[in-house]
C-alpha atoms as a PDB file:
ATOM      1  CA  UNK A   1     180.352 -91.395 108.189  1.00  0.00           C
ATOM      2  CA  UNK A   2     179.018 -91.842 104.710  1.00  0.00           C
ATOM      3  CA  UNK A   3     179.768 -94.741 102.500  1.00  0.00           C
ATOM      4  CA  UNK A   4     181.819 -95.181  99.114  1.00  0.00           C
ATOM      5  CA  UNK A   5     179.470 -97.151  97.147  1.00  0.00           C
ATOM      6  CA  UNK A   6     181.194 -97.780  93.926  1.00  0.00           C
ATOM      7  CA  UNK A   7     178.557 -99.800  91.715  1.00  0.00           C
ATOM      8  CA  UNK A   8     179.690-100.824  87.944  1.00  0.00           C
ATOM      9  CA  UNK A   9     176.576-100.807  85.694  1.00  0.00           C
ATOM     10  CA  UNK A  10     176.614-103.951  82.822  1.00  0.00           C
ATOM     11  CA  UNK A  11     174.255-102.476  81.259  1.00  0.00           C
ATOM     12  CA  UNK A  12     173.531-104.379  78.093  1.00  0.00           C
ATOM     13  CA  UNK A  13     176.755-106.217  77.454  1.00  0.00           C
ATOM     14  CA  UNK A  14     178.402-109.393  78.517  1.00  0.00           C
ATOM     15  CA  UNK A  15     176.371-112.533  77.718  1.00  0.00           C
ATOM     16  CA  UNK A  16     175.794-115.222  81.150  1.00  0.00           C
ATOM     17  CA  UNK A  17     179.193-116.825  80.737  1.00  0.00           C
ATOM     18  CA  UNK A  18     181.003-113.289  80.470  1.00  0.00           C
ATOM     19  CA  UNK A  19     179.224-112.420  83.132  1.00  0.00           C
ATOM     20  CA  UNK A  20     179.819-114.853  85.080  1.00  0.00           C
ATOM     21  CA  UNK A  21     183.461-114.611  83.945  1.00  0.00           C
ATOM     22  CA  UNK A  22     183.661-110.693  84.725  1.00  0.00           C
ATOM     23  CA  UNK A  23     182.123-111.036  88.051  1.00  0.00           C
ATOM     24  CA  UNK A  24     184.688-114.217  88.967  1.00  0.00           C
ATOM     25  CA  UNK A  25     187.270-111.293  88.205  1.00  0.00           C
ATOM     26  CA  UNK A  26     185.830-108.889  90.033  1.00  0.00           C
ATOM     27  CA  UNK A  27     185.584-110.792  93.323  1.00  0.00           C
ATOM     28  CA  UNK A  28     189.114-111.946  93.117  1.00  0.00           C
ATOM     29  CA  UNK A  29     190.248-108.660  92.312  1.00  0.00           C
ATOM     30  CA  UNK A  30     188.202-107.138  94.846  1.00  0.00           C
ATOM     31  CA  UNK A  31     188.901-109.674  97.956  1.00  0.00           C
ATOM     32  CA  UNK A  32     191.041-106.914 100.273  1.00  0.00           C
ATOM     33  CA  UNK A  33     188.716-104.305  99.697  1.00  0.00           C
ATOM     34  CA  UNK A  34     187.332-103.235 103.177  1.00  0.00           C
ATOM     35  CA  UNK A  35     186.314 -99.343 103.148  1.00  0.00           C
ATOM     36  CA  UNK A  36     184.489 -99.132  99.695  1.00  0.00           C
ATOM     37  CA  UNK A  37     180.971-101.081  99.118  1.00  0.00           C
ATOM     38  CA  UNK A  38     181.396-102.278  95.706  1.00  0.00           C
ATOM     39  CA  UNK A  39     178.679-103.564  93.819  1.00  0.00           C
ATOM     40  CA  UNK A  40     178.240-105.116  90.192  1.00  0.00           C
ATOM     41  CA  UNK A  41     175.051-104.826  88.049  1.00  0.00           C
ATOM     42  CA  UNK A  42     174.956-107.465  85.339  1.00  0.00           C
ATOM     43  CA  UNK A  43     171.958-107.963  82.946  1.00  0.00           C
ATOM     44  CA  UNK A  44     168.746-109.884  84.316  1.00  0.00           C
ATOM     45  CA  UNK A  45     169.846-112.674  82.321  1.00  0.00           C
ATOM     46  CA  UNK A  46     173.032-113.197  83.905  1.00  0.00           C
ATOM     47  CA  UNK A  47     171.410-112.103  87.792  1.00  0.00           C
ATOM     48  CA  UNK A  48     170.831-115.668  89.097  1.00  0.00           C
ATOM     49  CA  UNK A  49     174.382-116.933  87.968  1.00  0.00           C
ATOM     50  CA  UNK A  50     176.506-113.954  89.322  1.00  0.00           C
ATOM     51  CA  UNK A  51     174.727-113.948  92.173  1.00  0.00           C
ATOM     52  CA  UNK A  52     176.517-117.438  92.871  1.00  0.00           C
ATOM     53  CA  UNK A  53     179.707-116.177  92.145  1.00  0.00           C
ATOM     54  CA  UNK A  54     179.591-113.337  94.445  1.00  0.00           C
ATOM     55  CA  UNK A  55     177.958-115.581  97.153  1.00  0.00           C
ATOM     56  CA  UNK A  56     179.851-115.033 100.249  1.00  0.00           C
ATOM     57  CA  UNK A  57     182.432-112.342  98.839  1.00  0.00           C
ATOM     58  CA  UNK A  58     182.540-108.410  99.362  1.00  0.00           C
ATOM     59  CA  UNK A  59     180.909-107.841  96.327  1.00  0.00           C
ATOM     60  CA  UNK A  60     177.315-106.864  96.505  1.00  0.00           C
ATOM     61  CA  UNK A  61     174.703-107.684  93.256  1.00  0.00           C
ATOM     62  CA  UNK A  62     172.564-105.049  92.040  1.00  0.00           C
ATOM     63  CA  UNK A  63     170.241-105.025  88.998  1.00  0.00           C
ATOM     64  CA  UNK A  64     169.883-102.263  86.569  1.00  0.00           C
ATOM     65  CA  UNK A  65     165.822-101.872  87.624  1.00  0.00           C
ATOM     66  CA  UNK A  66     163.074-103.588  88.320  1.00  0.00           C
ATOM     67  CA  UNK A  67     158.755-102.721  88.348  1.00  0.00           C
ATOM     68  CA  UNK A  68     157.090-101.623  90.858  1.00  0.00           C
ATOM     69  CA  UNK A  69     154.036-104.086  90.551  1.00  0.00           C
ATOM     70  CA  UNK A  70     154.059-107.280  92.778  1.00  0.00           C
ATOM     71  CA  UNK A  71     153.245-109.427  89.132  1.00  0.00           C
ATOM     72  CA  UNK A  72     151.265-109.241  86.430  1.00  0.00           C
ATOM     73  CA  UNK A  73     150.287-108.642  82.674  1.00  0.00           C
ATOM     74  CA  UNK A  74     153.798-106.503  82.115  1.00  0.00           C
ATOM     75  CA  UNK A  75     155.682-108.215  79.263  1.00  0.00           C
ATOM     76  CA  UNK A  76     159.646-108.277  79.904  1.00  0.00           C
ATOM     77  CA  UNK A  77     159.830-107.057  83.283  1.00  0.00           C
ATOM     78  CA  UNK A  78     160.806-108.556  86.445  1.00  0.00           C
ATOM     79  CA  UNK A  79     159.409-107.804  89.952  1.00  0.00           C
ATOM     80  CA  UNK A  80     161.265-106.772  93.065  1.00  0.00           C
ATOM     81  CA  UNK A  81     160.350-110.197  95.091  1.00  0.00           C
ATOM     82  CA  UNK A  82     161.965-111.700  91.574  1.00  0.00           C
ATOM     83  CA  UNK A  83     165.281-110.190  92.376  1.00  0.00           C
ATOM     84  CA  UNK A  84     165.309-110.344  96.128  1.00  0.00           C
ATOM     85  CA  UNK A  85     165.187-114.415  95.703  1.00  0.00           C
ATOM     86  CA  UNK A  86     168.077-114.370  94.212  1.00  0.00           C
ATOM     87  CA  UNK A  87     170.050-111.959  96.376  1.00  0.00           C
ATOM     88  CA  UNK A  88     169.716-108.587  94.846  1.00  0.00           C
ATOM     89  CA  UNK A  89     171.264-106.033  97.197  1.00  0.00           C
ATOM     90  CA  UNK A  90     171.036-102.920  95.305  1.00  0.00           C
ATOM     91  CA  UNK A  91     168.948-101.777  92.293  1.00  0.00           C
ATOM     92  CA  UNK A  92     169.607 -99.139  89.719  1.00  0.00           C
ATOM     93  CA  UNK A  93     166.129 -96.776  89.375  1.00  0.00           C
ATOM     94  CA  UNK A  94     166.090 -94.293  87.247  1.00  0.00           C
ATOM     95  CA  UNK A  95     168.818 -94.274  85.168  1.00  0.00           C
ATOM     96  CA  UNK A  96     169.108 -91.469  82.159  1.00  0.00           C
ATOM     97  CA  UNK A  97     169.179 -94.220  79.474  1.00  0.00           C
ATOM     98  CA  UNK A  98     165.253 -95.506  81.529  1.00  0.00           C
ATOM     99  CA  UNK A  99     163.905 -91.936  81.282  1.00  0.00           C
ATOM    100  CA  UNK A 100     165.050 -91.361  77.908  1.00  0.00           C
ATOM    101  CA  UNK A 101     164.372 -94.533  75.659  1.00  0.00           C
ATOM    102  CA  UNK A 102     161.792 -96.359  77.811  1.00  0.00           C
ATOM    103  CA  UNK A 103     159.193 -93.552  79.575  1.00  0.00           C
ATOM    104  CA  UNK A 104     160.796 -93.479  83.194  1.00  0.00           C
ATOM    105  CA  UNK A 105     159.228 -90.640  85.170  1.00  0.00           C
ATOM    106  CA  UNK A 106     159.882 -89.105  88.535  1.00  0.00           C
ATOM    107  CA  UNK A 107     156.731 -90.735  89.572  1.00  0.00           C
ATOM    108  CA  UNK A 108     157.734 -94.191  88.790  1.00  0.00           C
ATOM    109  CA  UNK A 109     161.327 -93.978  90.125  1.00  0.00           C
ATOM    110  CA  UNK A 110     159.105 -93.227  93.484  1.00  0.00           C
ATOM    111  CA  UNK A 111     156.885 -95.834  93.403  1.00  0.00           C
ATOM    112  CA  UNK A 112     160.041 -98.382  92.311  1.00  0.00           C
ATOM    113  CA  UNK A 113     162.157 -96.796  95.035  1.00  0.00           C
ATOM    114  CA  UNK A 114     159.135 -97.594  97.528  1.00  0.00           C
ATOM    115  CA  UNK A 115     158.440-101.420  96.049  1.00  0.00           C
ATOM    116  CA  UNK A 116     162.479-101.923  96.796  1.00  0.00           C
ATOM    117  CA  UNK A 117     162.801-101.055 100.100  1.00  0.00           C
ATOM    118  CA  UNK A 118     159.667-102.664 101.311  1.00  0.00           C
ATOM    119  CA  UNK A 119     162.230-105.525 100.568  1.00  0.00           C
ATOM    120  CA  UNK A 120     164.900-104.275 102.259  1.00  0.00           C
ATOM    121  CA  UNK A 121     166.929-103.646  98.958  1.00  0.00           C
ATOM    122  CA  UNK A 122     168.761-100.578  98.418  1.00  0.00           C
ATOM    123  CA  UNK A 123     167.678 -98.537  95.384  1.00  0.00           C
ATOM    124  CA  UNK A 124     170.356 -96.502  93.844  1.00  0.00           C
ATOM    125  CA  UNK A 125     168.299 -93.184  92.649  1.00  0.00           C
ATOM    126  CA  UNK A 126     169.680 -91.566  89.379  1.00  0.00           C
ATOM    127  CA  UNK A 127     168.814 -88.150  88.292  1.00  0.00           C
ATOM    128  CA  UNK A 128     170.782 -86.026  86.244  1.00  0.00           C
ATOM    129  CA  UNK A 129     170.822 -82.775  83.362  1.00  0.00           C
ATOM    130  CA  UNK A 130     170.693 -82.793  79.932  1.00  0.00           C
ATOM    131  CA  UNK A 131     173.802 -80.651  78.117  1.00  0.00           C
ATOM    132  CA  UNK A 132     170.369 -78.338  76.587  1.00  0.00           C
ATOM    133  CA  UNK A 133     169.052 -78.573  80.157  1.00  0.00           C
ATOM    134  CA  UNK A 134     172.218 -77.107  81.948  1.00  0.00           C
ATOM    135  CA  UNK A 135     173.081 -74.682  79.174  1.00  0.00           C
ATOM    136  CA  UNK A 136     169.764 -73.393  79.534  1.00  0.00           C
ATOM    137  CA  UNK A 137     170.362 -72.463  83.142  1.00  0.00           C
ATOM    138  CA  UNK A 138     168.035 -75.222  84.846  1.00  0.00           C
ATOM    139  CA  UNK A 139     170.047 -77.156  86.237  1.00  0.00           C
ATOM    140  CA  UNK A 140     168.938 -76.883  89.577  1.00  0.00           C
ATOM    141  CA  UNK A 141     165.578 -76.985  88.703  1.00  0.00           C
ATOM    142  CA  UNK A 142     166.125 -80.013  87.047  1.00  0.00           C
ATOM    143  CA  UNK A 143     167.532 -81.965  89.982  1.00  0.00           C
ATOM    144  CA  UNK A 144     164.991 -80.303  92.144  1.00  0.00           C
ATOM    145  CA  UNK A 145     161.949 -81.849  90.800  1.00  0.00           C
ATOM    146  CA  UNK A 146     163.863 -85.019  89.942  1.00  0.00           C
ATOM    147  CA  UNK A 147     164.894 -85.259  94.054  1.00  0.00           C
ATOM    148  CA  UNK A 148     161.396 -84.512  95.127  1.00  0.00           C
ATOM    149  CA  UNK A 149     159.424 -86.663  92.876  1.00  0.00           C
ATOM    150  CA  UNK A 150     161.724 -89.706  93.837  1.00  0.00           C
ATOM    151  CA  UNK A 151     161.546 -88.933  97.497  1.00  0.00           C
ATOM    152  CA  UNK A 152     157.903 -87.839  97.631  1.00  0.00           C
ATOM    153  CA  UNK A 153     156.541 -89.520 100.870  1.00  0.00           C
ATOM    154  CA  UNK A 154     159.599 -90.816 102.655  1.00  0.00           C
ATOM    155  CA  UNK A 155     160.319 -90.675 105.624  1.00  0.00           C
ATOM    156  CA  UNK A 156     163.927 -89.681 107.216  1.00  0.00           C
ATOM    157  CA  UNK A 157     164.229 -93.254 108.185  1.00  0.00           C
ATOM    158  CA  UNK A 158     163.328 -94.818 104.417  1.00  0.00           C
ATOM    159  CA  UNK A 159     165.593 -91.789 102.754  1.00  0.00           C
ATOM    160  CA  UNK A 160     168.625 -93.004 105.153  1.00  0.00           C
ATOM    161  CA  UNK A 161     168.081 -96.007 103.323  1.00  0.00           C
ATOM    162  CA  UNK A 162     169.003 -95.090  99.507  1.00  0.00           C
ATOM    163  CA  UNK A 163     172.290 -93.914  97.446  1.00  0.00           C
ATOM    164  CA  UNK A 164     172.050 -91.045  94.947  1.00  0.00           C
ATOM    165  CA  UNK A 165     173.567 -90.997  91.609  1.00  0.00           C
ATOM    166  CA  UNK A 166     174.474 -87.632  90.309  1.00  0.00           C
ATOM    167  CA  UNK A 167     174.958 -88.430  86.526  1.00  0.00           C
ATOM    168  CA  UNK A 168     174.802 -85.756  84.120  1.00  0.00           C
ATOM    169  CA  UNK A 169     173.106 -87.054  80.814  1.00  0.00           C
ATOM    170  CA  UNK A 170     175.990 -85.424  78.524  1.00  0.00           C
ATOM    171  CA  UNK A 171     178.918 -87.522  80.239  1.00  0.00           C
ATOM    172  CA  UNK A 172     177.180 -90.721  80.338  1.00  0.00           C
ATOM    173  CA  UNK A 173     178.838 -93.114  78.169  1.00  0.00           C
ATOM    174  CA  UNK A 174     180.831 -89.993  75.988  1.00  0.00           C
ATOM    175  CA  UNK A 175     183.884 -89.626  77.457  1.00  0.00           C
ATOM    176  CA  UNK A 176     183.683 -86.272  78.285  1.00  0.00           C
ATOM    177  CA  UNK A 177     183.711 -85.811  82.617  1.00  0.00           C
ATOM    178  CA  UNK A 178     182.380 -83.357  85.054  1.00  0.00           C
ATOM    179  CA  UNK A 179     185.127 -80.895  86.247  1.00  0.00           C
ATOM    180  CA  UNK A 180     185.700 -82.424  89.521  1.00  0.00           C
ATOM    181  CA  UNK A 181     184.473 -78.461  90.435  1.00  0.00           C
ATOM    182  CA  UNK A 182     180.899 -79.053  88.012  1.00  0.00           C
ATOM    183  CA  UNK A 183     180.736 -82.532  89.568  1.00  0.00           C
ATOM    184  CA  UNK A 184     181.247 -81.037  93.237  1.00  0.00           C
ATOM    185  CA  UNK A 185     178.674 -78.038  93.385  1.00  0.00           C
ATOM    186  CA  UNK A 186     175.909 -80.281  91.731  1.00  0.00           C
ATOM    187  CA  UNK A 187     176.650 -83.197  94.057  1.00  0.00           C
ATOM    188  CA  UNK A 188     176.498 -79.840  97.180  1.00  0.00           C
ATOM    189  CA  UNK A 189     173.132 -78.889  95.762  1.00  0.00           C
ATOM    190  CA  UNK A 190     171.547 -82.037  95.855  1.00  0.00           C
ATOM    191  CA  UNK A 191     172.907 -82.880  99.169  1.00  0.00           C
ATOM    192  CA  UNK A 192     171.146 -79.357  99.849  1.00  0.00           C
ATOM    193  CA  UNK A 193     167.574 -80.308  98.617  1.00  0.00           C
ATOM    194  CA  UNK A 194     168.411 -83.229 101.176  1.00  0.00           C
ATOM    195  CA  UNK A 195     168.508 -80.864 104.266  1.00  0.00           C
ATOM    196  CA  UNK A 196     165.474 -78.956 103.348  1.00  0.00           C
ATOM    197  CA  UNK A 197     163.628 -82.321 102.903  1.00  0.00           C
ATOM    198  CA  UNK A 198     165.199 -84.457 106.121  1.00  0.00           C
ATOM    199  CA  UNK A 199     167.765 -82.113 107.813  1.00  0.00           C
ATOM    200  CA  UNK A 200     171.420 -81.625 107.932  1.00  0.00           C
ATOM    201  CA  UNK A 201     171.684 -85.555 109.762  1.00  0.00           C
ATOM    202  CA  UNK A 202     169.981 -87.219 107.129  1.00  0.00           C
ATOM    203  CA  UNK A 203     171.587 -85.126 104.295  1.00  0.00           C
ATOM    204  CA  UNK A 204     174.949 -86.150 105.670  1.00  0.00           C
ATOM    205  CA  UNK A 205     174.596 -89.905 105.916  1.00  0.00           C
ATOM    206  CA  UNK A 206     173.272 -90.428 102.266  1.00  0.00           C
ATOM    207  CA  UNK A 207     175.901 -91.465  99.940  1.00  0.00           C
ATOM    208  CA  UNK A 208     176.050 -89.521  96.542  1.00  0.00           C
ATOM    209  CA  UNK A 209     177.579 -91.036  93.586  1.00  0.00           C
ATOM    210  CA  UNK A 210     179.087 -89.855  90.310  1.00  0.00           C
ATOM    211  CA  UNK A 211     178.092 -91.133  87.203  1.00  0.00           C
ATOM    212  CA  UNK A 212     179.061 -90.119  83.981  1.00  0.00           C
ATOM    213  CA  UNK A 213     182.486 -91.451  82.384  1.00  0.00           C
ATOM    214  CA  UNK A 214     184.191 -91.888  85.270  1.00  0.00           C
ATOM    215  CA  UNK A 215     187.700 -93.737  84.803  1.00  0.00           C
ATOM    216  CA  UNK A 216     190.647 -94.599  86.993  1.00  0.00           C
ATOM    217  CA  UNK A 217     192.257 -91.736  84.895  1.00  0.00           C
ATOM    218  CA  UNK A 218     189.910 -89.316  86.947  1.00  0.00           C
ATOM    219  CA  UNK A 219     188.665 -91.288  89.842  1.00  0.00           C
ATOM    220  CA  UNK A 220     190.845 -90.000  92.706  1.00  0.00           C
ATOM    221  CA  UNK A 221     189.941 -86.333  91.826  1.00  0.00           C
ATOM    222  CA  UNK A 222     186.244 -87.106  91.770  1.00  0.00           C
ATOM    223  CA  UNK A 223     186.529 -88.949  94.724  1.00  0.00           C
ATOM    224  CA  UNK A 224     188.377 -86.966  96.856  1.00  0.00           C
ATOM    225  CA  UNK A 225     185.311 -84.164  96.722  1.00  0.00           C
ATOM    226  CA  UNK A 226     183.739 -83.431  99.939  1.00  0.00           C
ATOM    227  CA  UNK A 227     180.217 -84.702  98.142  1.00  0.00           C
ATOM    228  CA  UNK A 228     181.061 -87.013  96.076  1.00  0.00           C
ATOM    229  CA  UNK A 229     181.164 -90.764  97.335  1.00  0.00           C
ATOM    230  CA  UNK A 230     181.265 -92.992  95.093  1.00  0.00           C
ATOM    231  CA  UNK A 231     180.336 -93.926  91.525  1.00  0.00           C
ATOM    232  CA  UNK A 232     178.168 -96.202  89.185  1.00  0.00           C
ATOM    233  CA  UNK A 233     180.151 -96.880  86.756  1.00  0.00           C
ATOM    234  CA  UNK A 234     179.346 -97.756  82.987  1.00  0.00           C
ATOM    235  CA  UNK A 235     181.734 -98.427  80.524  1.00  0.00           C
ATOM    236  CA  UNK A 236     185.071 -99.087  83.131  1.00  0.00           C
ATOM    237  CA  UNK A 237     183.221-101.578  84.967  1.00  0.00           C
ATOM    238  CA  UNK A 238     183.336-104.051  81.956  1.00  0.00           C
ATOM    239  CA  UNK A 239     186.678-104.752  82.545  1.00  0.00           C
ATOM    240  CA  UNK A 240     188.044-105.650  85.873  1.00  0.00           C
ATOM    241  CA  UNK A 241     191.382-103.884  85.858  1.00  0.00           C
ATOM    242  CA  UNK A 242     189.656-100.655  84.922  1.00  0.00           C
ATOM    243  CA  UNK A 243     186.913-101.063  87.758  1.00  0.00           C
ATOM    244  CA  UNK A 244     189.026-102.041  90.850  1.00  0.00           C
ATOM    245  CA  UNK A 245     191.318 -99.042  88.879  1.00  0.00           C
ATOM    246  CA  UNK A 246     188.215 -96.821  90.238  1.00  0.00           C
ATOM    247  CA  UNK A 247     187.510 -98.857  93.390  1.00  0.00           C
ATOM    248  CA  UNK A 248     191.555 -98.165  94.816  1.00  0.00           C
ATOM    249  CA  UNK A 249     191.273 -94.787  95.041  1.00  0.00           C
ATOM    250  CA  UNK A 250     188.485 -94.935  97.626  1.00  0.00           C
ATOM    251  CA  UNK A 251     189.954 -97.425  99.269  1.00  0.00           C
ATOM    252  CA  UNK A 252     192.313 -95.202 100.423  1.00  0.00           C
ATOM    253  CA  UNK A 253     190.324 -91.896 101.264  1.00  0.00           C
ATOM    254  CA  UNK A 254     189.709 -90.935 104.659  1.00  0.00           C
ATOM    255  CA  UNK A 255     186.156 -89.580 104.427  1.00  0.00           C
END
């Protein structure tokens, strides 16, 4: 049976003691919640002090990336041994707003994806169409090449090992939503390029989120999808009502 994995995404908001604050919120909020994995991704900043408050709780940590390189000469980044000190669980690769503004490629979401797991994190793999990309027809070509550069040399065992974001580009962060139909066929496709890379077993077990406005206003019909398992959440996860308003929902699916 797959996971829920509902992961709320900081991105770049909340300063330490919000975060701190937030994730305090979350946690207490979260305490009965048995079915769904829930996860919070705060700045690298704040990493090291919600990692405290989430010590010993349901509530995994996750950062919003990482490099691939063990250390070195690479101004502003952090390594994956950096984050697995502190108690990382999960870590955002690839995320729309990487490839766009800062020169992600399918190549380095691979080799990222590859650095993680040789920790035993869990990298959460984004990939997702632009609106020009799935007006002009490709978006299955799009996902295509975006699923088999990330998974490019892994085997059935490592793939078993990561989540999937679907998150289309044009919903992230505007308020406009996949039809929980749109959301559903490109969240069967991808699950498709699974089988033809691992088989139908493989396919099956890997957990598939949404991402791209998702609210507790359309939650339970994302959710309740036969692909769809979960989210990573932007803008609702900076406030806890709104998050655990996305995390109840799953709670109660039987999936």
């Amino acid at each position: 049976m797959r996971k829920i994995v509902i992961a709320g995404n900081w991105k770049m908001n909340k300063t330490v003691a919000e975060s701190v604050q937030l994730a305090t919120e979350v946690v207490t909020a979260a305490r009965d919640v048995s079915k769904v994995v829930v996860a919070i991704a705060p700045t690298y900043l704040a990493l090291a002090k919600v990692a405290e408050v989430v010590k010993g709780s349901n509530v995994k940590l996750a950062a919003q990336d990482v490099h691939w390189e063990n250390q070195g000469a690479f101004t502003g980044k952090v390594s994956a041994d950096m984050l697995k000190e502190i108690g990382v669980d999960f870590v955002i690769i690839g995320h729309s707003e990487q490839r766009s503004y800062f020169g992600e490629t399918d190549e380095t979401v691979n080799k990222k994806v590859k650095k993680v797991q040789s920790l035993d994190m869990t990298p959460i793999i984004c990939i997702g169409e632009t609106l020009a990309e799935r007006k002009d027809g490709r978006l299955e070509g799009v996902l295509t090449m975006q699923v088999n550069g990330a998974y490019a040399g892994l085997s059935a065992d490592q793939a078993l090992r990561t989540v999937i974001a679907y998150e289309p580009v044009w919903a992230i962060g505007t308020g406009v939503t996949a039809t929980d139909q749109e959301a559903q066929e490109a969240h069967a496709f991808v699950r498709g390029l699974l089988t033809k890379l691992y088989g139908d077993h493989v396919a099956q077990s890997i957990s598939i989120q949404y991402g791209g406005s998702m609210k507790p206003e359309n939650a339970a019909g994302l959710l309740a999808q036969k692909d769809i398992d979960g989210g990573l959440i932007g803008g609702a996860a900076l406030k806890a009502d709104s998050f655990l308003g996305i995390v109840t929902p799953g709670e109660s699916l039987n999936k």
